[in-house]
Protein backbone atom coordinates (compact mmCIF):
# COMPACT_ATOMS: atom_id res chain seq x y z
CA UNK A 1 0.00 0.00 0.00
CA UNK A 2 2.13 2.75 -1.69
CA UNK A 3 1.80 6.17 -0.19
CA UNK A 4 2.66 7.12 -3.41
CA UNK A 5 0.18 5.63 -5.60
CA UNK A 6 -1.91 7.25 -8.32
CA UNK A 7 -5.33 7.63 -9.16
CA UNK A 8 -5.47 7.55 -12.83
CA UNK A 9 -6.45 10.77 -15.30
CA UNK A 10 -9.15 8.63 -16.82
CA UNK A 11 -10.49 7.07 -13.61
CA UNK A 12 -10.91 10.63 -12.05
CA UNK A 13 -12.97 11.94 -15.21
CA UNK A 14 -15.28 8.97 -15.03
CA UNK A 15 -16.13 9.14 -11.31
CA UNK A 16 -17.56 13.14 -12.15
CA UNK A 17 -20.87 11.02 -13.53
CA UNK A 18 -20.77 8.94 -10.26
CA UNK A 19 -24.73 8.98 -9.48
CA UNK A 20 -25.01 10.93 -6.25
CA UNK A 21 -21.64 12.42 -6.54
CA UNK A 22 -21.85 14.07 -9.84
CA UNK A 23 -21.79 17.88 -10.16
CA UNK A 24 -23.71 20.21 -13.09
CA UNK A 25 -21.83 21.84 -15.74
CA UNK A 26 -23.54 25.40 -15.94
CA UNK A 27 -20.47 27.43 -15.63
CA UNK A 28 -18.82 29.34 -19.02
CA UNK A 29 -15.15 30.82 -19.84
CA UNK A 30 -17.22 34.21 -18.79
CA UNK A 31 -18.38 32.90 -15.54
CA UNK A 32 -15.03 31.74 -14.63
CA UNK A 33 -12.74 35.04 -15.55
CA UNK A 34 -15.57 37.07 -13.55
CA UNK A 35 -14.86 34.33 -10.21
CA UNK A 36 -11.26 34.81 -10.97
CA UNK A 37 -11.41 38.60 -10.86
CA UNK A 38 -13.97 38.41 -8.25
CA UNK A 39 -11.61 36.51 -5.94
CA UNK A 40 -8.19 37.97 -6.85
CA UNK A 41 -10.19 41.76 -6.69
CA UNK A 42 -10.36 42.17 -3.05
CA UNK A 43 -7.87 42.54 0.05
CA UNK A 44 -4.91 43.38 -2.08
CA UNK A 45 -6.25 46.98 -3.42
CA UNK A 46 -8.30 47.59 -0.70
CA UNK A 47 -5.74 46.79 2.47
CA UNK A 48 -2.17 45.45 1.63
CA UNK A 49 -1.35 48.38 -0.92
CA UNK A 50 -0.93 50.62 2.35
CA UNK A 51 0.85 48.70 4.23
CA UNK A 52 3.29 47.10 2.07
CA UNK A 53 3.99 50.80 0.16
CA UNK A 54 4.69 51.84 4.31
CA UNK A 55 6.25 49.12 5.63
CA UNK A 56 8.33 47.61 2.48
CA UNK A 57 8.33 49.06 -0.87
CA UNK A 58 7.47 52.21 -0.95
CA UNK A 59 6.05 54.33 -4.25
CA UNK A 60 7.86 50.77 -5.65
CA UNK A 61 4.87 48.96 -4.40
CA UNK A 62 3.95 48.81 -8.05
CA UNK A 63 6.60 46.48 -8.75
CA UNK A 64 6.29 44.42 -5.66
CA UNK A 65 2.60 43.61 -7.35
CA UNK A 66 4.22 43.38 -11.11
CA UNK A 67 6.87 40.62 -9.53
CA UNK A 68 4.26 38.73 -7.62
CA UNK A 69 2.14 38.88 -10.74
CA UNK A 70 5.07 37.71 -13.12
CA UNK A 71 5.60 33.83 -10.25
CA UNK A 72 1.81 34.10 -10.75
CA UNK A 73 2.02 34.31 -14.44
CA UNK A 74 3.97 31.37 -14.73
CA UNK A 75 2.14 29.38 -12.48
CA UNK A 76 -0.98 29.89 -14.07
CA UNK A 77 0.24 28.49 -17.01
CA UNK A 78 0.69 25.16 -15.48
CA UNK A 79 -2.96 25.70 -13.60
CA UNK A 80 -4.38 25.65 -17.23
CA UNK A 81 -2.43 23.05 -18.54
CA UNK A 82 -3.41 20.98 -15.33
CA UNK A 83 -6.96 22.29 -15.49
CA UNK A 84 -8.13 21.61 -18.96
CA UNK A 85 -6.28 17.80 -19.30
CA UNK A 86 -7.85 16.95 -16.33
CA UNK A 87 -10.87 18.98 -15.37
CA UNK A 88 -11.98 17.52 -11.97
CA UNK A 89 -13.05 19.65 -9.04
CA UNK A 90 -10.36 19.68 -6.65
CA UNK A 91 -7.69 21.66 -8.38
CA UNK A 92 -4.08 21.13 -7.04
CA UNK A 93 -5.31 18.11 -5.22
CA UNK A 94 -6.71 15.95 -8.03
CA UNK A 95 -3.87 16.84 -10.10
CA UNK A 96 -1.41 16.12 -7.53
CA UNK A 97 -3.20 12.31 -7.18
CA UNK A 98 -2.92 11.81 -10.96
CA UNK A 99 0.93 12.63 -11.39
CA UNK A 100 2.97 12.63 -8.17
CA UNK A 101 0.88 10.26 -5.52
CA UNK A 102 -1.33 9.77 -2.83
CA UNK A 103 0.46 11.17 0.66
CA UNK A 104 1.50 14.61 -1.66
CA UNK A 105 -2.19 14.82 -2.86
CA UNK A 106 -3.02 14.80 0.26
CA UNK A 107 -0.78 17.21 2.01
CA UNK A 108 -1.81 19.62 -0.99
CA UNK A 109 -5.57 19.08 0.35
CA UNK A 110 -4.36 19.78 3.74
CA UNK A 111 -2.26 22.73 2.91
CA UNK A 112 -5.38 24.18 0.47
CA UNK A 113 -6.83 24.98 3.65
CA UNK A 114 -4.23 27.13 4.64
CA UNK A 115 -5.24 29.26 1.15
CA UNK A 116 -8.99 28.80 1.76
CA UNK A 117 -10.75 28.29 4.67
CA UNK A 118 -8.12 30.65 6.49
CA UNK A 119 -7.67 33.31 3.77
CA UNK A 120 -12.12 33.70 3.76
CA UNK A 121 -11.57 33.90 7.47
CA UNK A 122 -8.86 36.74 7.16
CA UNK A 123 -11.13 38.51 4.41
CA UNK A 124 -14.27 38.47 6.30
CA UNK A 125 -12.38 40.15 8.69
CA UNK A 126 -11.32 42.73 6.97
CA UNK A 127 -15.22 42.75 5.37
CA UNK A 128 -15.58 43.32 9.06
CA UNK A 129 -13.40 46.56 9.34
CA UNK A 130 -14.56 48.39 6.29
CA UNK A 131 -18.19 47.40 7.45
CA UNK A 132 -17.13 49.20 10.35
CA UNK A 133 -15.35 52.52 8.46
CA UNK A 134 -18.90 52.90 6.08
CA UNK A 135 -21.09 52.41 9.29
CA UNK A 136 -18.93 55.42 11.32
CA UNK A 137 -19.47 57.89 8.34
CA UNK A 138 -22.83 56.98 8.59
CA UNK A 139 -23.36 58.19 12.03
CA UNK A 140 -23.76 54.33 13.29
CA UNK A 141 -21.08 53.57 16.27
CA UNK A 142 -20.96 50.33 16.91
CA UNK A 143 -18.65 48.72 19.86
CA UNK A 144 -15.30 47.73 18.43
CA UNK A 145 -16.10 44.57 20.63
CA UNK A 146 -18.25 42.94 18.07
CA UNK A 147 -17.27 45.18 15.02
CA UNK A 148 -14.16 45.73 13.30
CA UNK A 149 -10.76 43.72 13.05
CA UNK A 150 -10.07 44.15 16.47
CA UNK A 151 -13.42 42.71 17.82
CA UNK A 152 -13.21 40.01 20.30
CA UNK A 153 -16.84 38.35 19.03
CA UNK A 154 -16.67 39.47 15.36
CA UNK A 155 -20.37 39.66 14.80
CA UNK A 156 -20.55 41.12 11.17
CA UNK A 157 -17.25 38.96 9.61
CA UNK A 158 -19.53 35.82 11.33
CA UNK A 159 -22.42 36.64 9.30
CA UNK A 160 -21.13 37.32 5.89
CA UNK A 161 -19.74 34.26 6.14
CA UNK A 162 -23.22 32.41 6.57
CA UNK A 163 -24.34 34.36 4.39
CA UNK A 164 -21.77 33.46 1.28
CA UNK A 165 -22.51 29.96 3.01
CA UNK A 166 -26.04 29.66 2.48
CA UNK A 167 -25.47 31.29 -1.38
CA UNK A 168 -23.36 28.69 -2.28
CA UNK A 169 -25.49 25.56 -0.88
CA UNK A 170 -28.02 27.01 -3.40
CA UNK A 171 -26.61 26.32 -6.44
CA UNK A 172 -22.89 27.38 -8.37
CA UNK A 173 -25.07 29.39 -11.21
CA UNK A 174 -27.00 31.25 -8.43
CA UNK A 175 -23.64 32.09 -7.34
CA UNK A 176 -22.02 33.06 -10.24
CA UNK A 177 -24.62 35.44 -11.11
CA UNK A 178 -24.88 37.05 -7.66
CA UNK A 179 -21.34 37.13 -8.00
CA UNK A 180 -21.23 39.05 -11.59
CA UNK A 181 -22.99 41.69 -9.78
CA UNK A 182 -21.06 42.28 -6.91
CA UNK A 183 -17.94 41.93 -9.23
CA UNK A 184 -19.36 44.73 -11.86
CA UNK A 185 -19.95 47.41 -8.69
CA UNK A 186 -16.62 46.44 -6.99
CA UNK A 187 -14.38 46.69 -10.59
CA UNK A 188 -16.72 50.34 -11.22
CA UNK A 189 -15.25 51.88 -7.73
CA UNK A 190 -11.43 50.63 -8.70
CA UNK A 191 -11.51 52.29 -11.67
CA UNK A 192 -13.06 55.18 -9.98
CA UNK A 193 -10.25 55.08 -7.92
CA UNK A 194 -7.72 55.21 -10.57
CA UNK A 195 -9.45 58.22 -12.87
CA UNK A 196 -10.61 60.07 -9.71
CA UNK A 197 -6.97 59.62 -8.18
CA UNK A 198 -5.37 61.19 -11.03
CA UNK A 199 -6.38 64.55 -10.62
CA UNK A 200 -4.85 64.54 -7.31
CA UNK A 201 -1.20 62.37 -7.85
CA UNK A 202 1.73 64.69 -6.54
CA UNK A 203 5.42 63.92 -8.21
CA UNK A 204 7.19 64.68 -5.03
CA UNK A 205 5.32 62.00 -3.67
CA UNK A 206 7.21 59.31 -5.91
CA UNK A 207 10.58 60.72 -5.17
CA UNK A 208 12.45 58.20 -4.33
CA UNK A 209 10.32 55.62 -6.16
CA UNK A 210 12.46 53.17 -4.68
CA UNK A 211 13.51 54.49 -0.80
CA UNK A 212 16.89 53.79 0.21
CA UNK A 213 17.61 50.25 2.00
CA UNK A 214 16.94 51.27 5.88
CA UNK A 215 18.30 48.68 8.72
CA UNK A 216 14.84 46.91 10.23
CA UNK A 217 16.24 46.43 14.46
CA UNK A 218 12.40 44.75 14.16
CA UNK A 219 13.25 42.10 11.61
CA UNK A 220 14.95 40.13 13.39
CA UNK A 221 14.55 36.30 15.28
CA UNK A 222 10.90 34.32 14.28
CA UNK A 223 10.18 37.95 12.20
CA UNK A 224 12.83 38.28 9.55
CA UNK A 225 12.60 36.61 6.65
CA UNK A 226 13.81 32.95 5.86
CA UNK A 227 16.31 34.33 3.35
CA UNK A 228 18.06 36.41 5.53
CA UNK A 229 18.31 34.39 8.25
CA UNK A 230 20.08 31.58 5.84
CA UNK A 231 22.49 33.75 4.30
CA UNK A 232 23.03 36.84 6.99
CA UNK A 233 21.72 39.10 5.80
CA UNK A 234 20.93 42.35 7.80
CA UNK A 235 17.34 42.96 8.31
CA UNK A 236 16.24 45.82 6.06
CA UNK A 237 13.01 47.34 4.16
CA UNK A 238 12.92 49.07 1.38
CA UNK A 239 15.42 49.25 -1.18
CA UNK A 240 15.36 46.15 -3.91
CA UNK A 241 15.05 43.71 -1.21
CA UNK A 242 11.84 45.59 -0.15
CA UNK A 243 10.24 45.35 -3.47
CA UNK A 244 10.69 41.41 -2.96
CA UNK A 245 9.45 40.98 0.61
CA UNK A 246 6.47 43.28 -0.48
CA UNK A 247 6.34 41.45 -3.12
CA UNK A 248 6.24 37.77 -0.38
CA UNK A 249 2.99 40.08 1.09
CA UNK A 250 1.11 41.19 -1.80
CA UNK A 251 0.96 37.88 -3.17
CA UNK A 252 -1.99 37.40 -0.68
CA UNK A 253 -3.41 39.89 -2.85
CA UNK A 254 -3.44 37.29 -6.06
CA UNK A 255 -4.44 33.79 -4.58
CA UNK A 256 -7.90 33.02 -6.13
CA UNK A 257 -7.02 32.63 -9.81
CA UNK A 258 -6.18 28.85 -8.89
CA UNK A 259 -9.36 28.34 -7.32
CA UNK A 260 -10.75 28.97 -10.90
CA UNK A 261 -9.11 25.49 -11.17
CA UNK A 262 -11.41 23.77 -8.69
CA UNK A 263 -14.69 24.45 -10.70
CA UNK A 264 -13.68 22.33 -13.37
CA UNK A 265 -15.90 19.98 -12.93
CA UNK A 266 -18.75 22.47 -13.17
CA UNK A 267 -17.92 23.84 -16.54
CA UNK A 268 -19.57 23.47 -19.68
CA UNK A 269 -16.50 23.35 -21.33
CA UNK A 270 -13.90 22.84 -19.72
CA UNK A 271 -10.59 22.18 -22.16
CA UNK A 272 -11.40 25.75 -23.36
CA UNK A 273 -13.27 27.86 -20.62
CA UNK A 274 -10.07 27.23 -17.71
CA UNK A 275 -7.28 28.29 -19.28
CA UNK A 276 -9.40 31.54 -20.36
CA UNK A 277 -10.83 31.90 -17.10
CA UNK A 278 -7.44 31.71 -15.13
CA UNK A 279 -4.92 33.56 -17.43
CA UNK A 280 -7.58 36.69 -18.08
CA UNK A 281 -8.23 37.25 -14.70
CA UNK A 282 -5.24 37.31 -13.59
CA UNK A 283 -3.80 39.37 -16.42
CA UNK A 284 -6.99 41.79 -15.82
CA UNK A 285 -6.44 41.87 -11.94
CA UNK A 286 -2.57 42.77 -11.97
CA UNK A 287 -3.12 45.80 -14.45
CA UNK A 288 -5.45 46.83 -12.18
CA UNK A 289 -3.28 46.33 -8.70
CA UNK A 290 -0.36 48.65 -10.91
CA UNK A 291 -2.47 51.45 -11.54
CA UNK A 292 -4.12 51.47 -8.19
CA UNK A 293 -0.75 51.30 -6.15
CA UNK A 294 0.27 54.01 -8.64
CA UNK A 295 -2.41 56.24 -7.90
CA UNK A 296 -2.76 56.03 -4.55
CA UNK A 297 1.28 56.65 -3.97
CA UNK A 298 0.89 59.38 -6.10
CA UNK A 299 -1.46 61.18 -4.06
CA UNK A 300 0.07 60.84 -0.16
CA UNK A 301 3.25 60.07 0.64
CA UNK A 302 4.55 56.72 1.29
CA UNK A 303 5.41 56.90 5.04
CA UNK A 304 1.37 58.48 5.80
CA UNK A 305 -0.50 55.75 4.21
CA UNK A 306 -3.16 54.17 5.82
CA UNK A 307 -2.60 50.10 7.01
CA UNK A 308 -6.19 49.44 7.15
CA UNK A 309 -8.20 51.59 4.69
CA UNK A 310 -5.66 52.82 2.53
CA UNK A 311 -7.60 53.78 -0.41
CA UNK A 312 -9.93 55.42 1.34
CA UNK A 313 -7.51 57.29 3.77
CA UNK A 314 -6.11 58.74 0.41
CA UNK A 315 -9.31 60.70 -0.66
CA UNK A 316 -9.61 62.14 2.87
CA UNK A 317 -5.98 62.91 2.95
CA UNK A 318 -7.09 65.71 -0.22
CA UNK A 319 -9.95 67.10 0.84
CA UNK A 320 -12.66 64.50 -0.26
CA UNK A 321 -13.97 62.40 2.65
CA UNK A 322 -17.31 61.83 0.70
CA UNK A 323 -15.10 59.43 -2.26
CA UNK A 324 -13.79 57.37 0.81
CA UNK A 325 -17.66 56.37 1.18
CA UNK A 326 -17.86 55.20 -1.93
CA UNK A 327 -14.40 52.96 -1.74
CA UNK A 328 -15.76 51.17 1.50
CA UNK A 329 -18.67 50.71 -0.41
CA UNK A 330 -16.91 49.32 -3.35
CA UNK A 331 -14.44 47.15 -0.50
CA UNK A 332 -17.62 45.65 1.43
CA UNK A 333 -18.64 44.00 -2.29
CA UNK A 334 -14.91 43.23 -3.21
CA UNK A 335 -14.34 41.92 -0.02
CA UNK A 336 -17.74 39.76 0.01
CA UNK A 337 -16.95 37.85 -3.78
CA UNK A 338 -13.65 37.16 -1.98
CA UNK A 339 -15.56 35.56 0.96
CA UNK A 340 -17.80 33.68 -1.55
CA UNK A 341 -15.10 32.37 -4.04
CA UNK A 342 -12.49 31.28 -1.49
CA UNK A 343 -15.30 28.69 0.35
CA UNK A 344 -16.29 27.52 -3.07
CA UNK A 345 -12.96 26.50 -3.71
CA UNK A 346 -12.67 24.75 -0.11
CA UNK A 347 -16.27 22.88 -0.52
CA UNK A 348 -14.76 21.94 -3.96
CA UNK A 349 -11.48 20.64 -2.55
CA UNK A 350 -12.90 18.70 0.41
CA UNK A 351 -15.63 17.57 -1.74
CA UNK A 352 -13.05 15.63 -4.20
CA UNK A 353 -10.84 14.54 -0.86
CA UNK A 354 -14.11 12.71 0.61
CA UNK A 355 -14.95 11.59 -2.85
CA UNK A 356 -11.71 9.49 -2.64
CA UNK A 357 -12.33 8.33 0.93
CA UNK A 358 -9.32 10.39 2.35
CA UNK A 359 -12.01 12.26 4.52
CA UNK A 360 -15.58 10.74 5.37
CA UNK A 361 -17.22 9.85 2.21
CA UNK A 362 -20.98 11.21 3.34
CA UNK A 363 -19.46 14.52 2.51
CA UNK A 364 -19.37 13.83 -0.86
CA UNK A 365 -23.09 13.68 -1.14
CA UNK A 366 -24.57 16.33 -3.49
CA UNK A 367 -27.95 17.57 -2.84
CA UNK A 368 -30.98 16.64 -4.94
CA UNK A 369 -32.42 19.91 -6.18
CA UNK A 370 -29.53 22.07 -5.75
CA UNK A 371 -26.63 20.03 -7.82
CA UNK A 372 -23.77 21.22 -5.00
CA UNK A 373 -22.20 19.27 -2.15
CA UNK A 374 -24.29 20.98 0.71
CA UNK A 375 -22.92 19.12 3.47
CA UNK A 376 -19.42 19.80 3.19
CA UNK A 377 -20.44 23.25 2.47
CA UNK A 378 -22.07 24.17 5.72
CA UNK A 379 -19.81 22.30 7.94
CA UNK A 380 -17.06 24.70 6.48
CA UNK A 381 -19.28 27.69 6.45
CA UNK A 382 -19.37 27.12 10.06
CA UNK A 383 -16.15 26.74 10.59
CA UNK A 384 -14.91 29.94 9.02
CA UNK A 385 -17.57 31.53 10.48
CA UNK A 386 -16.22 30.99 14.28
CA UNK A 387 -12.82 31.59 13.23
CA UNK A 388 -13.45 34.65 11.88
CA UNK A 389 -15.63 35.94 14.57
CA UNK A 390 -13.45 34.39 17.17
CA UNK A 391 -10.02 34.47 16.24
CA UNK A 392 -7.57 37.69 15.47
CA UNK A 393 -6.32 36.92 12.27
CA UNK A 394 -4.15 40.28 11.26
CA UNK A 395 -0.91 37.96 11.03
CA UNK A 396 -2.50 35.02 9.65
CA UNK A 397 -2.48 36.25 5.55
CA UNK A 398 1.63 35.38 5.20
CA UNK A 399 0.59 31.91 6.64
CA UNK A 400 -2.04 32.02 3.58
CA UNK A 401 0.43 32.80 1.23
CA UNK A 402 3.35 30.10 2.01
CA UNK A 403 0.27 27.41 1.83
CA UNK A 404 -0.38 29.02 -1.70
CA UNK A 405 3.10 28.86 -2.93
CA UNK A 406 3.67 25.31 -1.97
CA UNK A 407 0.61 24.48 -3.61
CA UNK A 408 1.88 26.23 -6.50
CA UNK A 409 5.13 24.02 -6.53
CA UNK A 410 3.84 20.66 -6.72
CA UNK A 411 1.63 21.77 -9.42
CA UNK A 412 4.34 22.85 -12.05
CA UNK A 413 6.46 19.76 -11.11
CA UNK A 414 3.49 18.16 -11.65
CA UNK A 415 3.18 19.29 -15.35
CA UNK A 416 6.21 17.82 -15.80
CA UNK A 417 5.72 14.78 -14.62
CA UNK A 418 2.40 14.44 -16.38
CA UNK A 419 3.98 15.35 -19.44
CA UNK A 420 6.49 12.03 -18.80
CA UNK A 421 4.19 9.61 -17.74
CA UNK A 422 0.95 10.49 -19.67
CA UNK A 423 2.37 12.09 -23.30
CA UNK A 424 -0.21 10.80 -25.22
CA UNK A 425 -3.19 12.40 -22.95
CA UNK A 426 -4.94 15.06 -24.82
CA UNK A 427 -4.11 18.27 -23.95
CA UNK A 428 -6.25 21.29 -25.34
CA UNK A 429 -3.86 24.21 -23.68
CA UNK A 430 -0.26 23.20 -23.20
CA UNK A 431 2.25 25.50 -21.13
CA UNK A 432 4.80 27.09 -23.61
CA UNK A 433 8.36 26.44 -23.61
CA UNK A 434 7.66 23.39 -20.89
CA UNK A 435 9.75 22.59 -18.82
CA UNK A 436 11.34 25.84 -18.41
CA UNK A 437 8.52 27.73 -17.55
CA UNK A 438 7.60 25.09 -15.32
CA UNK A 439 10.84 25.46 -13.69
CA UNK A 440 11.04 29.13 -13.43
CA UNK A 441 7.31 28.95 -11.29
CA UNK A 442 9.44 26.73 -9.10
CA UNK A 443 12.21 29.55 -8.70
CA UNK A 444 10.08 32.10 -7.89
CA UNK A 445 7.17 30.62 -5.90
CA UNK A 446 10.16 29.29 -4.07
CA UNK A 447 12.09 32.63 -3.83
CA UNK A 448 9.00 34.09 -2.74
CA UNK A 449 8.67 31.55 -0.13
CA UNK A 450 12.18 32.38 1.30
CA UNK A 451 11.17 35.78 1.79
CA UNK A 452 8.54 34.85 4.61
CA UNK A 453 8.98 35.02 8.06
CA UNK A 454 10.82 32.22 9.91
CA UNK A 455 8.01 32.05 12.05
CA UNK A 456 5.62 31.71 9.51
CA UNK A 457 7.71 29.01 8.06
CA UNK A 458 7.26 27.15 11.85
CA UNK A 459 3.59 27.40 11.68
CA UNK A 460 3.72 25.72 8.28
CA UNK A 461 5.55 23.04 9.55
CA UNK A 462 3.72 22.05 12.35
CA UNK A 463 0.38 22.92 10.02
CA UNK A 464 1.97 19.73 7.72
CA UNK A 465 3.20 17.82 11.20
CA UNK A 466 -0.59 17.59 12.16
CA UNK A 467 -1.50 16.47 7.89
CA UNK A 468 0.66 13.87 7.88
CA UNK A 469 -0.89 12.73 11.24
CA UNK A 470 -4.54 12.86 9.82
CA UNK A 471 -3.38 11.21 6.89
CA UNK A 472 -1.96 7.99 8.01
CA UNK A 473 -4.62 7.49 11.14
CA UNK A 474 -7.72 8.00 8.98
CA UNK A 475 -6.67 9.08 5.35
CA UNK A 476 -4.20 6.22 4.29
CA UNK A 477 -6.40 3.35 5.68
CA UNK A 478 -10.10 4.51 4.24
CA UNK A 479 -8.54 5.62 0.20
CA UNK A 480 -10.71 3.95 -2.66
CA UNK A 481 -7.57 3.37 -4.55
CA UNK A 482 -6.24 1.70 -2.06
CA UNK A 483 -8.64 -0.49 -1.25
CA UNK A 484 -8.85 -1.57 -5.08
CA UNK A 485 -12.11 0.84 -5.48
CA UNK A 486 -10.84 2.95 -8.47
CA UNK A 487 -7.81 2.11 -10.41
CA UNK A 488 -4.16 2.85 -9.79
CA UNK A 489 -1.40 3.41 -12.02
């Protein structure tokens, strides 16, 4: 009984008509790109651009975003490749179980979470604290005991996450379309931002566009980064190294195109519609991340930026209190299709794990009328829900992001592999150049990786510690393949 075992391409595209297991196809190349940008639109424009331009990179911000876009780039380029050969809900975690093996697809499940279930909690949140900015201007003053990010019973990031909960159990389409909506008024205040923005940019304030190195005394044991503490260097921000770390932060600000990947299954066509939907969202969300960092630098200084409301804090800096309404506006519906996308992708994810039998296999039952898998979707729904209203979660998004970037890994070694043991399998989208490109997602996911706190790197650790634990007590034991279910390869 190999931990490393395989569950074969064709195998996993037959079970999708299991009866009772089977999901519906209503989804279009449309419908995907507007989840993409719907997820990947959200806590990067609306929070991290302030506090990565003040605490890393500067007016250079821009390029932190354009060099977390570029390991993104290449990335998605495997996620299509991946997506369209073998379009199964589950994303990184069925394609990990077709080319590397069991015990990896597994720990990829496992670590999804850390993308997922914990990045919704972080965003609702921060759904939380702009709900709490719009209600303020409105006269409403809540108690920041049950409002805000530091709440200690978050009672609106709690229900926005029952609510996305109880969307979802009602159907993908239902979804999508609720989704579209929210997506066209969230996309309509960013490039309000930008246009209005540009009437007040300052050139003094991008001078230096990159800031001189300065020594961090704060970066230093469980808080500097990986790299540094490897090679010695000396703890610094800004300066090209800042532009790298910010770049480490901001990548929080991108996860969600992959989780384009786990609605495969639901799409009408799938060899086509994925690699459209991931590569022009993401292409459409880092053009807009530029200009917004751009904009925003350009109109108040670095150093005076705002950590939790930047865009926002940026209107009232000039004069115009009444535009930083309508961002919070526009950052309650980002922040919500955020919410909604990231616990599709985790019901999707868990749904394919129980499917194998790696997790109980009643969660894999899809309701009747509604064509999704309900149960798995409310038990995470509540979840999320208590961790967001319970637990303080302002550190918790570089956690999110090293879980993201491992995930991204395996799946560009997995291209390769694919490409060796299955070159006959029909591929509609193909990544260019393979295996470099492969290779150079590798580099820079990993590079990006190093760049991470050490004790972020701990917390991953002991996050995997506990996987492989759940894995070989419940996982390894219960698997259809290896209980000669499904077939092997």
């Amino acid at each position: 009984m190999s931990v490393f075992r395989t569950k074969s391409v064709e195998r996993s595209i037959r079970e999708t008509d299991e009866p009772g297991n089977s999901l519906r196809r209503e989804l279009s190349a449309l419908d995907l790109t507007v989840f993409g940008v719907g997820v990947i639109v959200g806590t990067g424009i609306f929070v991290l651009t302030g506090e990565v331009a003040k605490k890393s990179s500067g007016p250079a911000v821009a390029l932190s975003f354009v060099a977390a876009g570029i390991a993104c780039a290449l990335a998605a380029l495997c996620y299509a490749e991946f997506a369209s050969t073998v379009p199964v809900a589950g994303s990184a975690y069925t394609f990990s179980y077709a080319t590397i093996g069991e015990l990896p697809a597994w720990i990829i499940g496992w670590d999804l979470m850390l993308e997922l279930a914990l990045g919704a909690a972080t965003v609702a949140v921060g759904w939380s604290g702009y709900a709490k900015i719009l209600l303020d201007d409105m006269g409403i003053h809540l108690p920041t005991s049950v409002v805000g990010e530091d709440a200690t019973f978050n009672i609106p990031a709690m229900l926005i996450v029952l609510a996305v909960t109880a969307l979802l159990v009602t159907g993908v389409k239902i979804s999508s379309r609720v989704n579209a909506v929210i997506v066209t008024i969230k996309i309509a205040v960013v490039l309000f931002v930008i246009v209005a923005g540009l009437f007040f940019i300052k050139g003094g304030n991008y001078h230096p566009f990159v800031p001189k190195a300065e020594s961090s005394p704060d970066l230093h044991g469980g808080k500097a980064p990986l790299i540094q503490v490897l090679f010695g260097y000396t703890p610094s921000t800004y300066g090209w190294a800042g532009i790298i770390a910010g770049a480490a932060i901001v990548f929080f600000a991108f996860i969600g195109f992959d989780v384009v990947a786990t609605a495969a299954e639901e799409t009408k066509k799938p060899k086509r519609d994925l690699p459209i939907g991931i590569i022009a969202s993401l292409v459409i969300c880092t053009l807009l991340y530029v200009a917004v960092s751009l904009v925003v630098t350009g109109m108040q200084n670095y150093r005076h930026l705002s950590v939790d409301a930047p865009l926002a804090e940026a209107f009232k800096s000039v004069g115009h209190p009444g535009f930083a309404t309508i961002i919070s506006v526009g950052a309650l519906a980002g922040l919500t299709t955020v919410v909604l996308i990231l616990m599709l992708g985790q019901s999707r994810v868990f749904f394919a794990m129980s499917r194998d039998g790696l997790l109980p296999s009643w969660l894999a039952e899809v309701h009747p009328r509604f064509g999704t898998p309900y149960r798995v979707t409310i038990i995470i729904g509540v979840v999320v829900a208590l961790i967001a209203g319970l637990v303080p979660l302002s550190a918790l998004a570089e956690l999110v992001n090293i879980g993201t970037l491992f995930a991204f890994i395996v799946v560009s070694i997995g291209v390769v592999v694919l490409r060796r043991t299955h070159p006959d399998l029909p591929r509609s989208f193909r990544v260019p150049a393979s295996p470099v490109v492969p290779i150079l997602a590798v580099l820079a996911c990993g590079y990006l990786m190093l760049n991470l706190p050490v004790e972020t790197w701990l917390r991953f650790v002991i996050w995997m510690i506990i996987g492989f634990v759940v894995y070989f007590l419940y996982g390894r034991g219960h698997s259809r393949v290896g209980k000669g279910r499904a077939e092997s390869s």
